[in-house]
PDB file of N, CA and C in Angstrom:
ATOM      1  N   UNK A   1      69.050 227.818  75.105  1.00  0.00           N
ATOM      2  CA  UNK A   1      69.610 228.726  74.126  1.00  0.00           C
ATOM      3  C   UNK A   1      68.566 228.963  73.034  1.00  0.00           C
ATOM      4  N   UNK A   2      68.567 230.200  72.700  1.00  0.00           N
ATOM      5  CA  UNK A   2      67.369 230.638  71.598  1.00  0.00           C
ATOM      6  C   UNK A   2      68.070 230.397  70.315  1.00  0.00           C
ATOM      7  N   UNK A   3      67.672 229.848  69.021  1.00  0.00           N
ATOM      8  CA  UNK A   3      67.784 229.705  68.022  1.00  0.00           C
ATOM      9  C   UNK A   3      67.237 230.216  67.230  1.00  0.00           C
ATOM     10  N   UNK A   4      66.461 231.242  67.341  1.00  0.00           N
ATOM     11  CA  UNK A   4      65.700 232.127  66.556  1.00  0.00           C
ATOM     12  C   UNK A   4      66.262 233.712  66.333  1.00  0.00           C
ATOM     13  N   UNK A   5      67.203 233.489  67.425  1.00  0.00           N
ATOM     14  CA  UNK A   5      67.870 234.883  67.076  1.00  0.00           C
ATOM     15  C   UNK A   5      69.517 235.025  66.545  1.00  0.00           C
ATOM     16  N   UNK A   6      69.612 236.005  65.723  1.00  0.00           N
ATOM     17  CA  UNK A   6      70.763 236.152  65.305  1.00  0.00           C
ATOM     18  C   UNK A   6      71.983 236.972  66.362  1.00  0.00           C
ATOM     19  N   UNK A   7      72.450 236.284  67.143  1.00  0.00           N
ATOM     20  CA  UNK A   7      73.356 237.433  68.336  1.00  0.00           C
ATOM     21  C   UNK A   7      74.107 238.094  67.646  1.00  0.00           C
ATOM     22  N   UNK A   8      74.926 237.014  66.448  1.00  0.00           N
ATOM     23  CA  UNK A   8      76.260 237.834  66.013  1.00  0.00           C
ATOM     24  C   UNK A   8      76.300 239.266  65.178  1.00  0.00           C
ATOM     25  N   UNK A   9      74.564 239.584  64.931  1.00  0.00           N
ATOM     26  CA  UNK A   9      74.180 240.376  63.780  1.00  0.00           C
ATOM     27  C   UNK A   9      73.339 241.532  64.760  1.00  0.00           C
ATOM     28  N   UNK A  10      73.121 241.176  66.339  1.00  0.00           N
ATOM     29  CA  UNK A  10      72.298 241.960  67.409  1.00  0.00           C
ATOM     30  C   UNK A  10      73.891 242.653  67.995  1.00  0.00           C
ATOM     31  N   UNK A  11      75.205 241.928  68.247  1.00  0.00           N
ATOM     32  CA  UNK A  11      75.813 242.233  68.960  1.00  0.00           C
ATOM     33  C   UNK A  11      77.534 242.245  68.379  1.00  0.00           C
ATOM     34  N   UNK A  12      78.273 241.918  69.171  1.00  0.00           N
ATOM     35  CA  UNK A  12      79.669 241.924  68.796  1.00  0.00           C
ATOM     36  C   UNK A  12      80.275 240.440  69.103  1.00  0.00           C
ATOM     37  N   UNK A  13      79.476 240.130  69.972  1.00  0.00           N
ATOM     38  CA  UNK A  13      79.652 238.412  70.146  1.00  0.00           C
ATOM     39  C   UNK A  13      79.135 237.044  68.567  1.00  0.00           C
ATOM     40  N   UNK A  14      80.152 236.295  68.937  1.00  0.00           N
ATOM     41  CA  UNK A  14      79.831 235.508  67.558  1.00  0.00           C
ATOM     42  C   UNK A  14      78.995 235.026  67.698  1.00  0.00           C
ATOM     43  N   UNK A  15      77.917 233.877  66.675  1.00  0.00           N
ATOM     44  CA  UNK A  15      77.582 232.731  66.765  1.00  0.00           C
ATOM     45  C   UNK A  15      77.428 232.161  67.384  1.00  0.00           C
ATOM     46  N   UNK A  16      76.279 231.973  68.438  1.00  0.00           N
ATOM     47  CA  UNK A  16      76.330 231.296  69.142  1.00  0.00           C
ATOM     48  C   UNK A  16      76.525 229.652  69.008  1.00  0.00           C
ATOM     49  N   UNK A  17      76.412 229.421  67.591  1.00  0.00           N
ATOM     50  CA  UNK A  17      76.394 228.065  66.746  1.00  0.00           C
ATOM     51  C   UNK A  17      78.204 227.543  66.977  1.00  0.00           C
ATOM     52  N   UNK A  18      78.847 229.002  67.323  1.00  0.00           N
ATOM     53  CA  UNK A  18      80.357 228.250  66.723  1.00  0.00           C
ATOM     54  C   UNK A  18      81.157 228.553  67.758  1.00  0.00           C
ATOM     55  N   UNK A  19      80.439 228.626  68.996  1.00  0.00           N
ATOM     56  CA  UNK A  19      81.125 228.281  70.446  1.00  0.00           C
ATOM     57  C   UNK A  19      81.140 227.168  70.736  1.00  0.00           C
ATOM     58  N   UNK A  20      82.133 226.659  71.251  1.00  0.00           N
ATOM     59  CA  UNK A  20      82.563 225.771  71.866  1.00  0.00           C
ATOM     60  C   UNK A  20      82.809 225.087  73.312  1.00  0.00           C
ATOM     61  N   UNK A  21      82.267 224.226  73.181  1.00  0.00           N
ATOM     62  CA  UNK A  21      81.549 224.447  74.613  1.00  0.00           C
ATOM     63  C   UNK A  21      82.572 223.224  75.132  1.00  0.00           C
ATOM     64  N   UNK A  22      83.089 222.622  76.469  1.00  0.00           N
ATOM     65  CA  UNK A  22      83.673 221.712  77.167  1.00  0.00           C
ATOM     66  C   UNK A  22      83.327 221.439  78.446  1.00  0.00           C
ATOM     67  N   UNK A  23      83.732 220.383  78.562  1.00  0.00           N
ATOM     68  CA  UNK A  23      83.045 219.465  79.787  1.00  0.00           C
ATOM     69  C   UNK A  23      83.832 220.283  80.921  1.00  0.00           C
ATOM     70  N   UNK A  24      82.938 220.516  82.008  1.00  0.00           N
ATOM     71  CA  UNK A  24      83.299 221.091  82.909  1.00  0.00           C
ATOM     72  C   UNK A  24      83.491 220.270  84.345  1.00  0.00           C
ATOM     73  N   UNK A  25      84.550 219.383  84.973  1.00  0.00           N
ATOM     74  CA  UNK A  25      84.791 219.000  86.352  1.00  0.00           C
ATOM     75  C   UNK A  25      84.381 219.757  87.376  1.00  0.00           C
ATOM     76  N   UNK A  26      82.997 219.629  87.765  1.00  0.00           N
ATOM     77  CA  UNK A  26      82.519 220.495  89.096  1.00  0.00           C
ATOM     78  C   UNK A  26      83.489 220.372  90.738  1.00  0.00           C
ATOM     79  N   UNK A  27      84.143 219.586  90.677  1.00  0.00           N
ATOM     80  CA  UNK A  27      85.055 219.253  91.721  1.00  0.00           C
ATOM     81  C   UNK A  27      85.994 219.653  91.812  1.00  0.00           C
ATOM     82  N   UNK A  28      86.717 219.494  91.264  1.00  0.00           N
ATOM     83  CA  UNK A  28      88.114 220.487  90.529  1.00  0.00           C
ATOM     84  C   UNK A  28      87.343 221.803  90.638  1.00  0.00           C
ATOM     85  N   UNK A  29      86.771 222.270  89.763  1.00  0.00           N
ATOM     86  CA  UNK A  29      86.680 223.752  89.849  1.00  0.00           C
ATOM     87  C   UNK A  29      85.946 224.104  91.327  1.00  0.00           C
ATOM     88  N   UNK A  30      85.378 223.450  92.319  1.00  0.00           N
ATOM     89  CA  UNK A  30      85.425 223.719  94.102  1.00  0.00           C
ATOM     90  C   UNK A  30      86.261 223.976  94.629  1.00  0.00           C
ATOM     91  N   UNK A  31      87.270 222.954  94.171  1.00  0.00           N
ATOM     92  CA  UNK A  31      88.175 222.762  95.028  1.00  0.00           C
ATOM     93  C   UNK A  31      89.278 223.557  94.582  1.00  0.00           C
ATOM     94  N   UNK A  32      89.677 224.444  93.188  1.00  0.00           N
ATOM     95  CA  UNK A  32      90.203 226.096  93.383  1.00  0.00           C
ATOM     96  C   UNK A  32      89.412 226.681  93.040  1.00  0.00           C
ATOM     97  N   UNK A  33      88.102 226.550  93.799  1.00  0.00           N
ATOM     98  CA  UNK A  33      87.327 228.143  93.630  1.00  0.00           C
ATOM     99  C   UNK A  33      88.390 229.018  94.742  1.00  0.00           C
ATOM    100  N   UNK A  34      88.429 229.159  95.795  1.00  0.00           N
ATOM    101  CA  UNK A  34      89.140 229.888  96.510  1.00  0.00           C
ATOM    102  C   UNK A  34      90.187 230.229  96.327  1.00  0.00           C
ATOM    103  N   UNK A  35      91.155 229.824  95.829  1.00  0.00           N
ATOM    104  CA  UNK A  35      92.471 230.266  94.787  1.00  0.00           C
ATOM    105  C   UNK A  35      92.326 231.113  93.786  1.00  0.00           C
ATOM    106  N   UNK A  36      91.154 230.796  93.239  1.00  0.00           N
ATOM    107  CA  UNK A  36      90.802 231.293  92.196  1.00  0.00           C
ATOM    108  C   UNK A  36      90.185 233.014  92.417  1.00  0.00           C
ATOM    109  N   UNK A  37      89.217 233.069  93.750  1.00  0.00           N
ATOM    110  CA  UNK A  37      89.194 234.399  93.978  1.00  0.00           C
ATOM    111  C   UNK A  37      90.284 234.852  94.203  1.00  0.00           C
ATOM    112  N   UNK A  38      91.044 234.392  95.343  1.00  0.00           N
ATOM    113  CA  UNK A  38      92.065 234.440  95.644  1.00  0.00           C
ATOM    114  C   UNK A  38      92.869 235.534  94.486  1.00  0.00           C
ATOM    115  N   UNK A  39      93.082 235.022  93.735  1.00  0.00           N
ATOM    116  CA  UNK A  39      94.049 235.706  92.463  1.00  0.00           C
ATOM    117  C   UNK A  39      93.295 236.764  91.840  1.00  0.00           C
ATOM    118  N   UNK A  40      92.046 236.474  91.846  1.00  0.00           N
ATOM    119  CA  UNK A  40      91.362 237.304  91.170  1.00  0.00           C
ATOM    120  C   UNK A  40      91.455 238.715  91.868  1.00  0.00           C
ATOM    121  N   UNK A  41      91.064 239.038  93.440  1.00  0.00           N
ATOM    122  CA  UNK A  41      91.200 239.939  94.224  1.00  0.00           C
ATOM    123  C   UNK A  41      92.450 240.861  94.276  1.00  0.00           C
ATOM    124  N   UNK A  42      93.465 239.793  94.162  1.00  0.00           N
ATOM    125  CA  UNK A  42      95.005 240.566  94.042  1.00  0.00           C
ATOM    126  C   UNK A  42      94.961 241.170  92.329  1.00  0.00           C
ATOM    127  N   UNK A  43      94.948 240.679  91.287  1.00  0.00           N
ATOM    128  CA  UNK A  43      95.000 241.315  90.395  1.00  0.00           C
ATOM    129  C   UNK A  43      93.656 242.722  90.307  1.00  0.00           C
ATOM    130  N   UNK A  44      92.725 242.328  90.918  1.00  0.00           N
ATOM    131  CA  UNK A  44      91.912 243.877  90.977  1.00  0.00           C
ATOM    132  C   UNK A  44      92.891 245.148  91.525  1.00  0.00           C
ATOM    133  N   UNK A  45      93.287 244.680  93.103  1.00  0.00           N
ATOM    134  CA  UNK A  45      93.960 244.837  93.998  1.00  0.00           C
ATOM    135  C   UNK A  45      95.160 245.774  93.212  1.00  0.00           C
ATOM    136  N   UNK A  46      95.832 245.146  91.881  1.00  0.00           N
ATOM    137  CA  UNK A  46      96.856 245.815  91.796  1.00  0.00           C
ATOM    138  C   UNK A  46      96.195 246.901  90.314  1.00  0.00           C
ATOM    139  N   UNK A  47      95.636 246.617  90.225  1.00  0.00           N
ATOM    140  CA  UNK A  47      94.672 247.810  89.399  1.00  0.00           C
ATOM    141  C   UNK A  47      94.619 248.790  89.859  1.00  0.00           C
ATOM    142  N   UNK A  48      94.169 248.800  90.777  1.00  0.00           N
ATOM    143  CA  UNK A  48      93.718 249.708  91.575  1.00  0.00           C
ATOM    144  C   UNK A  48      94.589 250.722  91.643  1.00  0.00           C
ATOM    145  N   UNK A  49      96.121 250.369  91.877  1.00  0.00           N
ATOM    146  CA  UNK A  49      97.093 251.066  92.162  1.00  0.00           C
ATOM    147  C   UNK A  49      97.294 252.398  90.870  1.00  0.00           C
TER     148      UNK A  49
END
């Protein structure tokens, strides 16, 4: 991450200082990645309509 630049003052995104970041379970999130498209596809899916 660059610290020399100001995003929140380049863009519409905040601070990159005052995100919040959390521990992420790589296993868990494998194991519903496919659910996870899964849902994702149907809600495009009903966009579409």
């Amino acid at each position: 991450m660059r610290s020399d630049i100001a995003v929140s003052k380049q863009t519409s995104m905040p601070d990159l200082a005052t995100l919040k970041v959390f521990a992420l379970n790589l296993q868990v999130a494998n194991d519903e990645y496919a659910q996870l498209i899964a849902l994702w596809n149907l809600a495009l899916a009903k966009a579409k309509r």
